[in-house]
C-alpha atoms as a PDB file:
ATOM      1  CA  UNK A   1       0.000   0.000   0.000  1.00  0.00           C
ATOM      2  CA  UNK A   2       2.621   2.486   0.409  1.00  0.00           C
ATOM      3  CA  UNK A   3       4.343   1.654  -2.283  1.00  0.00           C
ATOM      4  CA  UNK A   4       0.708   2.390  -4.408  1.00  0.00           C
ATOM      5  CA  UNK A   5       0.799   5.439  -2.546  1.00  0.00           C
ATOM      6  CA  UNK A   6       4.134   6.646  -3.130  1.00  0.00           C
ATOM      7  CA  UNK A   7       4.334   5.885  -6.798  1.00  0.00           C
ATOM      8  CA  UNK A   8       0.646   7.538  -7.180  1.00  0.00           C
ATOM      9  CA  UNK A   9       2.077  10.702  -4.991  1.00  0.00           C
ATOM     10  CA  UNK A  10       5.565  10.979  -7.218  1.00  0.00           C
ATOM     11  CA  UNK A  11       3.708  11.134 -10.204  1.00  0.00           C
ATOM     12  CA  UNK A  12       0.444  13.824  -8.834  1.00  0.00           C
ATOM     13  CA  UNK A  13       3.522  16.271  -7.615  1.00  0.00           C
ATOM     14  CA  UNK A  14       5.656  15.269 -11.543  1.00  0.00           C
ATOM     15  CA  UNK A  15       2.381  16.353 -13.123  1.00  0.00           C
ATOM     16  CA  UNK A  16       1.718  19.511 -10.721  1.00  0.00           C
ATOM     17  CA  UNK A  17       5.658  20.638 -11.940  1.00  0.00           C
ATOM     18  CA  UNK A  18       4.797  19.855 -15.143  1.00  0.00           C
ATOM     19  CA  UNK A  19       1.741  22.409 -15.270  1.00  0.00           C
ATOM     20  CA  UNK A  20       3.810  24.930 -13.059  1.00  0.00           C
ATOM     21  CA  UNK A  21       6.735  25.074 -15.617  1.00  0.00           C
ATOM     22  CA  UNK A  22       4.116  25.878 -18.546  1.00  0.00           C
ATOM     23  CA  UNK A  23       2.674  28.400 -16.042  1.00  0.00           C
ATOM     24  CA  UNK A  24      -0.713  26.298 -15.470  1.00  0.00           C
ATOM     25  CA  UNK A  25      -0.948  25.879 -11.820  1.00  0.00           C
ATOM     26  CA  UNK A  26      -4.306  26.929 -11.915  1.00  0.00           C
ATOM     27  CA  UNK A  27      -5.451  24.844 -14.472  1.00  0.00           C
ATOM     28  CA  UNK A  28      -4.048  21.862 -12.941  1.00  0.00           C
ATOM     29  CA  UNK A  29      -5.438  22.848  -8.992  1.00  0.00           C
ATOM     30  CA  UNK A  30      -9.140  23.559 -10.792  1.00  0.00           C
ATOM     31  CA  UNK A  31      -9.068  20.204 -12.672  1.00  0.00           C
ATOM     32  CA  UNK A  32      -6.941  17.427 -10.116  1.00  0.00           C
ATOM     33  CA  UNK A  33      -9.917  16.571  -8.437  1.00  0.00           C
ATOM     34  CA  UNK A  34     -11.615  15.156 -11.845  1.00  0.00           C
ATOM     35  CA  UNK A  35      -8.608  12.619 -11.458  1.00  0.00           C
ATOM     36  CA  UNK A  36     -10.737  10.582  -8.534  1.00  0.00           C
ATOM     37  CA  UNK A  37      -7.530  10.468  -6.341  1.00  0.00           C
ATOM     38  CA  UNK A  38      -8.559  13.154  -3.719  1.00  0.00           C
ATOM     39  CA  UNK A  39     -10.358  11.894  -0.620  1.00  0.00           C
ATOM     40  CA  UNK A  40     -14.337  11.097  -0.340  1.00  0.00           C
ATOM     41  CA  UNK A  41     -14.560  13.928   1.986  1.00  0.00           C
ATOM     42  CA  UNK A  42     -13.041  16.710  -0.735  1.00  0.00           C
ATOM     43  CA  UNK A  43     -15.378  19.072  -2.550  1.00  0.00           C
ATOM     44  CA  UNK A  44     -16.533  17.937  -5.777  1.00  0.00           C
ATOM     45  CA  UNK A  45     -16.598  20.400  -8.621  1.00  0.00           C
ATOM     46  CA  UNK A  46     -18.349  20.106 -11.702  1.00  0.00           C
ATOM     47  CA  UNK A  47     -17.317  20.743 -15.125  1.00  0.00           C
ATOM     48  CA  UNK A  48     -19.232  24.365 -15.453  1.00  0.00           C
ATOM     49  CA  UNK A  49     -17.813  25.212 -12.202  1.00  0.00           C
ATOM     50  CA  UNK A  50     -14.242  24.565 -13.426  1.00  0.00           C
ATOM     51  CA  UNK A  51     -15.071  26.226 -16.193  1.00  0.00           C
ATOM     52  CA  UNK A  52     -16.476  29.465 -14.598  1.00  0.00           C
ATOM     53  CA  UNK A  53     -13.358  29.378 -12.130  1.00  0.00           C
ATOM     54  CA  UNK A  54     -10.676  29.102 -15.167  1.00  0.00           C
ATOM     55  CA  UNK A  55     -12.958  31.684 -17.632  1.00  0.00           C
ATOM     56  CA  UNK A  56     -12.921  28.968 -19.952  1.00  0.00           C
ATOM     57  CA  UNK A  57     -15.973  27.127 -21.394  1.00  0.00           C
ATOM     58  CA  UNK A  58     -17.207  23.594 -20.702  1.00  0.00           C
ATOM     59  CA  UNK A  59     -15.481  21.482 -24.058  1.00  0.00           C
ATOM     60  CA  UNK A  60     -12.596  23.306 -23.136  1.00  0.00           C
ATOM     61  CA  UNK A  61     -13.002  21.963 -19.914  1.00  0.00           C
ATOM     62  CA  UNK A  62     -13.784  18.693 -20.530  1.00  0.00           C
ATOM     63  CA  UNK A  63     -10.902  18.788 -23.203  1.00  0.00           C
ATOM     64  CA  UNK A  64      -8.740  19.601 -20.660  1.00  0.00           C
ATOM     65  CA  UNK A  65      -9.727  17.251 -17.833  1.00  0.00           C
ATOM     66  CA  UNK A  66      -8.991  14.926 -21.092  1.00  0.00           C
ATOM     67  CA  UNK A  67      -5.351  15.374 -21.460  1.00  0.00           C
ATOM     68  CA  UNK A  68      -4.881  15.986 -17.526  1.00  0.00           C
ATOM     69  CA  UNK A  69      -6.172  12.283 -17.114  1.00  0.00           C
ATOM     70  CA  UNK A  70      -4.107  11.153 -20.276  1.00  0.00           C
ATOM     71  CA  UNK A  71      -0.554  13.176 -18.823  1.00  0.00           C
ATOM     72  CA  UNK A  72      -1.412  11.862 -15.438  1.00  0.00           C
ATOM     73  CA  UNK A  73      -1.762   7.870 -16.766  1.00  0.00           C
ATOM     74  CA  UNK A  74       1.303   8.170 -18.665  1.00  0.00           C
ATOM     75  CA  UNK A  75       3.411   9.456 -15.713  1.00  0.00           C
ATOM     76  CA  UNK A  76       2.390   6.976 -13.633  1.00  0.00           C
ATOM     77  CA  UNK A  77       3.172   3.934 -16.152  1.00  0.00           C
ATOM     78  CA  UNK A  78       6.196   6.106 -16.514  1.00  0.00           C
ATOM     79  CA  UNK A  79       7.229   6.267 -13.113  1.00  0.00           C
ATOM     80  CA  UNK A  80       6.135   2.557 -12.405  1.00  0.00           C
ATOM     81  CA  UNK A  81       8.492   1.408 -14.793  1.00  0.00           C
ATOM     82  CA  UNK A  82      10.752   3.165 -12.827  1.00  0.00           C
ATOM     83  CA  UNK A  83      10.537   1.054  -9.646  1.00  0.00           C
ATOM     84  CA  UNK A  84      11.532  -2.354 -12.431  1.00  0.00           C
ATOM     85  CA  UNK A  85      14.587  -3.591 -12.965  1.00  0.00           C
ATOM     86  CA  UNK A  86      13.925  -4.195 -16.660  1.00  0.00           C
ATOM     87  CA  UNK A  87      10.538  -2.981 -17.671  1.00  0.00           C
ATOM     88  CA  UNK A  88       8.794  -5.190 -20.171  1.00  0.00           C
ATOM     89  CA  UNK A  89       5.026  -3.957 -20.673  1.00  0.00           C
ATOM     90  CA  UNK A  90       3.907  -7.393 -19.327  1.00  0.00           C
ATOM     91  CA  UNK A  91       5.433  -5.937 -16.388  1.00  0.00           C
ATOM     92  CA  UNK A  92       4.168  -2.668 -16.325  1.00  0.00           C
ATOM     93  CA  UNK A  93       0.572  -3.472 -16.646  1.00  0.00           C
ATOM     94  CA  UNK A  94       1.543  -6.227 -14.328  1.00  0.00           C
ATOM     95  CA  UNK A  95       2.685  -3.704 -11.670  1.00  0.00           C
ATOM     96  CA  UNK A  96      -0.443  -1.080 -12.863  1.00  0.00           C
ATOM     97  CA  UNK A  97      -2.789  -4.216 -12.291  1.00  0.00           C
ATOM     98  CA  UNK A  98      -1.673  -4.324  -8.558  1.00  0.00           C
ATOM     99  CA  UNK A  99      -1.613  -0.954  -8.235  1.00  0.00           C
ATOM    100  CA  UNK A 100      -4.857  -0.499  -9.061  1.00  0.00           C
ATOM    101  CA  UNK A 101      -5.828  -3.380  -6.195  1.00  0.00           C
ATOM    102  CA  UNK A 102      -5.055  -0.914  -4.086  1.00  0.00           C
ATOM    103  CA  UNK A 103      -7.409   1.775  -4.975  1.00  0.00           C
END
């Protein structure tokens, strides 16, 4: 479990540095929560609201949430295959797999 938790946590704050180099730290605070990681307790936001937050409008939004997701998947395969000595893709879906188990 805290492995899951680590890897998922090295690759939320490689994404939030990613958006803060291309000066996006806003976009990336409005739209982390559409990522399901934060806790059952955490405000939900919809899609208008992020969009009324950001000035942008709703497919711009939901375009955005898009590639957020997609960034976010690909630094955590990234940063699985990471943690393996010689990363085949068996094993990094392997290793995803389990990860997943644990959310």
């Amino acid at each position: 479990r805290r492995w899951a938790l680590a890897v998922l946590d090295g690759s939320m704050k490689a994404l939030r540095d990613e958006y803060l180099k291309r000066d996006k730290l806003d976009v990336f605070e409005s739209l982390r929560g559409f990522l399901g990681l934060l806790p059952p307790d955490s405000e939900e936001t919809t899609t208008a609201q992020a969009a009324a937050k950001l000035g942008m409008d709703e497919g711009a939004v939901r375009t955005a949430i898009s590639r957020l997701r997609r960034r976010f998947q690909e630094m955590l395969r990234n940063h699985v295959a990471q943690t393996l000595d010689e990363p085949s893709e068996a094993e990094i879906r392997a290793e995803l797999s389990e990860l997943n188990d644990f959310l």
